[in-house]
C-alpha atoms as a PDB file:
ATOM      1  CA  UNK A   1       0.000   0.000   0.000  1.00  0.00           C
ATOM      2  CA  UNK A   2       1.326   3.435  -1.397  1.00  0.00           C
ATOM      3  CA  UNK A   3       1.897   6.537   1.517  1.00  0.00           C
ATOM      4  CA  UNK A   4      -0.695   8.015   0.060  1.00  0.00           C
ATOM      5  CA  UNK A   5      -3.519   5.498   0.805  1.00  0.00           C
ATOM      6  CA  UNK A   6      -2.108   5.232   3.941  1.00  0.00           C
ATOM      7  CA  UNK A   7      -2.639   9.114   4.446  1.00  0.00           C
ATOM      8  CA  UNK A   8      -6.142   8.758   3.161  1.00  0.00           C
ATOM      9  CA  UNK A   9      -7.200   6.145   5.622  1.00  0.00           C
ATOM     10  CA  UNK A  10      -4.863   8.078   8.608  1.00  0.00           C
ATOM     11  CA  UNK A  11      -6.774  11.461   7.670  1.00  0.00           C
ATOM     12  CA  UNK A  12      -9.736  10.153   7.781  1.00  0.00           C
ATOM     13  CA  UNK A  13      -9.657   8.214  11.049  1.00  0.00           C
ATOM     14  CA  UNK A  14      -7.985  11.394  12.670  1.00  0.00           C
ATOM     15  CA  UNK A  15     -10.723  13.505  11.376  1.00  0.00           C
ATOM     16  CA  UNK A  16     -13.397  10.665  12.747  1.00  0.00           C
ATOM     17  CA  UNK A  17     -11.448  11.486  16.444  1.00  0.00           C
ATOM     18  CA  UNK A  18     -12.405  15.406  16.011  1.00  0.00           C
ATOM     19  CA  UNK A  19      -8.944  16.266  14.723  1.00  0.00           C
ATOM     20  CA  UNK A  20      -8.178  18.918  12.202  1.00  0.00           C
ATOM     21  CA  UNK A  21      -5.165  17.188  10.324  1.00  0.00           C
ATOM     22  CA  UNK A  22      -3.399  18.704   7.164  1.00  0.00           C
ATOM     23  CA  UNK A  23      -0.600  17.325   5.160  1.00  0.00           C
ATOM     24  CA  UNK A  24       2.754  19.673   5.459  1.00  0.00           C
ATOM     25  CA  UNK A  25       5.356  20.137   2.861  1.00  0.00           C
ATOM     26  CA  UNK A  26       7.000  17.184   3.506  1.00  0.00           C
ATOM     27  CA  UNK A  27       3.978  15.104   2.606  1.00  0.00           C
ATOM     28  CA  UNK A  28       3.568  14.114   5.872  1.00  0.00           C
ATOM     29  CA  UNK A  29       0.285  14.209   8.471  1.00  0.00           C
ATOM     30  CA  UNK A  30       0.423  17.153  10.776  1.00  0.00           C
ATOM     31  CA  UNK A  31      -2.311  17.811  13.835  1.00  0.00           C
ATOM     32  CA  UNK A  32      -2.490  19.162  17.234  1.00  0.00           C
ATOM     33  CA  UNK A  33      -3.546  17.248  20.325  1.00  0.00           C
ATOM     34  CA  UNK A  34      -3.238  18.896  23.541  1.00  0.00           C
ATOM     35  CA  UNK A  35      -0.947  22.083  22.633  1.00  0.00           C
ATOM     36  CA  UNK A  36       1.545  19.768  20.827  1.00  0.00           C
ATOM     37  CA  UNK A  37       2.466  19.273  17.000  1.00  0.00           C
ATOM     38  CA  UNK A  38       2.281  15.375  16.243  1.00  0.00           C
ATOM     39  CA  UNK A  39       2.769  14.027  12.847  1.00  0.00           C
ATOM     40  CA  UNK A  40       2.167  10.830  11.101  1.00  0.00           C
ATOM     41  CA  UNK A  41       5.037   9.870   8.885  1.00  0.00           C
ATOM     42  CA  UNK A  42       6.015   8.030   5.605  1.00  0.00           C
ATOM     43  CA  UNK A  43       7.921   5.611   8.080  1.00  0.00           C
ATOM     44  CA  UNK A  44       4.119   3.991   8.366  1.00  0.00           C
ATOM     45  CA  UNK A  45       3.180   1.156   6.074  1.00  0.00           C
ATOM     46  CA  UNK A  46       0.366  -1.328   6.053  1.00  0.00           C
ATOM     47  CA  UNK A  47       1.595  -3.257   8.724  1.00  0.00           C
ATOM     48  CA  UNK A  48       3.811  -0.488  10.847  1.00  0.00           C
ATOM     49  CA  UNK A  49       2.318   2.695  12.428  1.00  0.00           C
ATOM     50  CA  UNK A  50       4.063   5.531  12.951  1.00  0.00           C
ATOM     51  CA  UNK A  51       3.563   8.668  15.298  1.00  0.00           C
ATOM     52  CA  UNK A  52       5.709  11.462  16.189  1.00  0.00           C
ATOM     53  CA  UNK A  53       5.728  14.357  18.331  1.00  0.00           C
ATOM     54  CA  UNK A  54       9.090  16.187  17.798  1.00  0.00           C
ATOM     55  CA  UNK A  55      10.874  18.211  20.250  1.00  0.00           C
ATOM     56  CA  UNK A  56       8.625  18.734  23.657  1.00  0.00           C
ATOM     57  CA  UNK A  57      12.056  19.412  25.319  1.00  0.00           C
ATOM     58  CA  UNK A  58      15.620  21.433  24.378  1.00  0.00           C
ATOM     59  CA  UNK A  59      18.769  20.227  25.693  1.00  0.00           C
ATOM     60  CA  UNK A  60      20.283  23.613  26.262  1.00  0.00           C
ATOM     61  CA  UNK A  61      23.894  22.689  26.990  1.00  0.00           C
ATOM     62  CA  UNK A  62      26.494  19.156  26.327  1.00  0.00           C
ATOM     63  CA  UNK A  63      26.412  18.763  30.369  1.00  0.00           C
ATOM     64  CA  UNK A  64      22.667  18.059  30.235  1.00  0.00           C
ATOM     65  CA  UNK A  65      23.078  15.718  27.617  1.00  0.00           C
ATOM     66  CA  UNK A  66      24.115  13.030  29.813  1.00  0.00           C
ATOM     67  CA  UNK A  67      21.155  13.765  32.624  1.00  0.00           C
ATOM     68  CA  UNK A  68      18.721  14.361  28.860  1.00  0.00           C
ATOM     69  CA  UNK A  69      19.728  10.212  28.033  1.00  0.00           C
ATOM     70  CA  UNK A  70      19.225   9.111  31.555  1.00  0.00           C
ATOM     71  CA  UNK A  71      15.855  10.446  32.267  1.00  0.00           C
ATOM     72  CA  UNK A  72      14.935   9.235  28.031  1.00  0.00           C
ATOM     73  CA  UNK A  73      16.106   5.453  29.276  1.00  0.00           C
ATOM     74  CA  UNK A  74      14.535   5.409  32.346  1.00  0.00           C
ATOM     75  CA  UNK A  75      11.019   6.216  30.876  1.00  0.00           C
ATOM     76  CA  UNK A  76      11.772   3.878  28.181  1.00  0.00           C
ATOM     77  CA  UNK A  77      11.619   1.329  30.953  1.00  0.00           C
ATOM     78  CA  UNK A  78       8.690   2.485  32.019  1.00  0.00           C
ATOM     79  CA  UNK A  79       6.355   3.192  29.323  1.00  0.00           C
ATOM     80  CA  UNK A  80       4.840   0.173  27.248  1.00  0.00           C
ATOM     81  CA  UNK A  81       4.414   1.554  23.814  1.00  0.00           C
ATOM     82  CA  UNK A  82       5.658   4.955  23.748  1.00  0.00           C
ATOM     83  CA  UNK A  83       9.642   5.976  22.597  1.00  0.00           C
ATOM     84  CA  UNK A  84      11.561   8.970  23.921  1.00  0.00           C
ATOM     85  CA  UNK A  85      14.647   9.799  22.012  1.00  0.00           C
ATOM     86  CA  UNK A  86      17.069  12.211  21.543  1.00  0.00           C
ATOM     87  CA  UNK A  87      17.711  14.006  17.767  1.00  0.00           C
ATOM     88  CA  UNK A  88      21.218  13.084  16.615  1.00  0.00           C
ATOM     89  CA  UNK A  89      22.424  16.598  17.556  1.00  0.00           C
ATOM     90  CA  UNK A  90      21.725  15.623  21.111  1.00  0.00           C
ATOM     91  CA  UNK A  91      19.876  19.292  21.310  1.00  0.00           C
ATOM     92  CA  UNK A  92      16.266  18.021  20.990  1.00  0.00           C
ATOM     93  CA  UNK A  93      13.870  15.625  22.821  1.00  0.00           C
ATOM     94  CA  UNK A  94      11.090  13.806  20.949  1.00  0.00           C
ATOM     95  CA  UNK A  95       8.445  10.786  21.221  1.00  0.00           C
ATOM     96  CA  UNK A  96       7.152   8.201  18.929  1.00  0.00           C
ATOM     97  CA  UNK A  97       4.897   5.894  19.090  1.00  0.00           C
ATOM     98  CA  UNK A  98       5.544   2.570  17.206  1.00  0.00           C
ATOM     99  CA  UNK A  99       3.265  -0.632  16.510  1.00  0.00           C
ATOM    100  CA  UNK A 100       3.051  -2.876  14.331  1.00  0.00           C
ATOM    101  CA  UNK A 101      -1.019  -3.626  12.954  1.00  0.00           C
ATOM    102  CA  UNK A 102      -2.941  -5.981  11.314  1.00  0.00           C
ATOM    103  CA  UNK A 103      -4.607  -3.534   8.653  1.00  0.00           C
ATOM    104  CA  UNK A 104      -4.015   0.334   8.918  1.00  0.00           C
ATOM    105  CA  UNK A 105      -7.660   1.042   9.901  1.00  0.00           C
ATOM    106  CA  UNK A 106      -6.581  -0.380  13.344  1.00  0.00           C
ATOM    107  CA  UNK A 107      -5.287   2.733  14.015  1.00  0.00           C
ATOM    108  CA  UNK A 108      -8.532   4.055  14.958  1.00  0.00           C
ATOM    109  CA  UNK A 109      -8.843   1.269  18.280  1.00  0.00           C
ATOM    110  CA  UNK A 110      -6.226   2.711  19.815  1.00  0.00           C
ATOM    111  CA  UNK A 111      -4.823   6.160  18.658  1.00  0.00           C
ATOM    112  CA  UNK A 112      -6.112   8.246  21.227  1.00  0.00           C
ATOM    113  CA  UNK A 113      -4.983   5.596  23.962  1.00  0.00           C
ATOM    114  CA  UNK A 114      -1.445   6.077  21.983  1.00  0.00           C
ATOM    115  CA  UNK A 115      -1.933   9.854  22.205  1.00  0.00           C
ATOM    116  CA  UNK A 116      -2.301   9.662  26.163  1.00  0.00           C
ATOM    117  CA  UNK A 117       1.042   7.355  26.033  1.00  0.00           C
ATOM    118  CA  UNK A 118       2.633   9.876  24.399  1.00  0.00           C
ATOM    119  CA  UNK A 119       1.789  12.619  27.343  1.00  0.00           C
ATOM    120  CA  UNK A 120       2.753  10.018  29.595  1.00  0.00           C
ATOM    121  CA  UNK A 121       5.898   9.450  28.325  1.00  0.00           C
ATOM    122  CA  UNK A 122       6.544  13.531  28.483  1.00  0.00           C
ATOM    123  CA  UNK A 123       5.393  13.326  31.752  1.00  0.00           C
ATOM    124  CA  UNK A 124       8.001  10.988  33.083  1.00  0.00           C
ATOM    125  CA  UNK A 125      10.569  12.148  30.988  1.00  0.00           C
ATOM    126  CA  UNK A 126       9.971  15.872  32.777  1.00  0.00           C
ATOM    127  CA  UNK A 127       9.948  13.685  35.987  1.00  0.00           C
ATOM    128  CA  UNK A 128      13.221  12.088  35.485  1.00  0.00           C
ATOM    129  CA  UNK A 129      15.215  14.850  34.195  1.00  0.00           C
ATOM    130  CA  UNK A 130      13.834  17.153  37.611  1.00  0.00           C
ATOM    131  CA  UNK A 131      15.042  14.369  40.052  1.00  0.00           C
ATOM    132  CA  UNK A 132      18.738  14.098  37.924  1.00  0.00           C
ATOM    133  CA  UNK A 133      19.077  17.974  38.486  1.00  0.00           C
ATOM    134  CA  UNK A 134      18.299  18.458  41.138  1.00  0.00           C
END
């Protein structure tokens, strides 16, 4: 299945959850869900599902890097479904969300349950890196 019948089917079901999605310049799914930018990507395909939101938290200098991949590892541990990961450049702190599904329109079961992961994951990830600064 192409991208784009994949972005048919994930515009529709986000629109069917009361979301206002648009496609950005790089083709891919943009929408907003609690203050946040979240995207569906081109990484999806029929059997993979994809969901990103980019760069909830900035890594101001190299000496918080270290406290940045800490607190990311330790919520790793303790979230199910939900990814936080540092950008190569070690600057910027983002989330996916990553499954693997039977048929794309599965999606719709459980995407706002993987939205509330997501804020989870920021959650303890703000958690962590407050208790290794302080």
């Amino acid at each position: 299945m192409s991208w784009e019948d994949l972005r048919k089917i994930y515009l529709t079901i986000l629109i069917d959850n009361g979301f206002r999605p648009e496609i950005d310049s790089d083709g891919d799914i943009h929408f907003k869900y609690e203050g946040g930018n979240y995207f569906v990507t081109a990484n999806c395909d029929d059997t993979y599902f994809y969901l990103l939101y980019p760069g909830f938290w900035s890594v101001e200098s190299p000496d918080k890097q270290a406290a940045a991949l800490r607190a990311a590892n330790a919520t790793n541990l303790r979230m199910k479904t939900a990814k936080v990961i540092l950008g190569r450049d070690m600057k910027v702190v983002s989330v996916t969300l990553e499954c693997y599904v039977r048929q794309p329109s599965d999606v719709s079961s459980f995407l706002m349950r993987g939205l509330r992961s997501i804020q989870q994951a920021v959650d303890v990830f703000r958690e962590e890196m407050r208790d290794s600064l302080n």
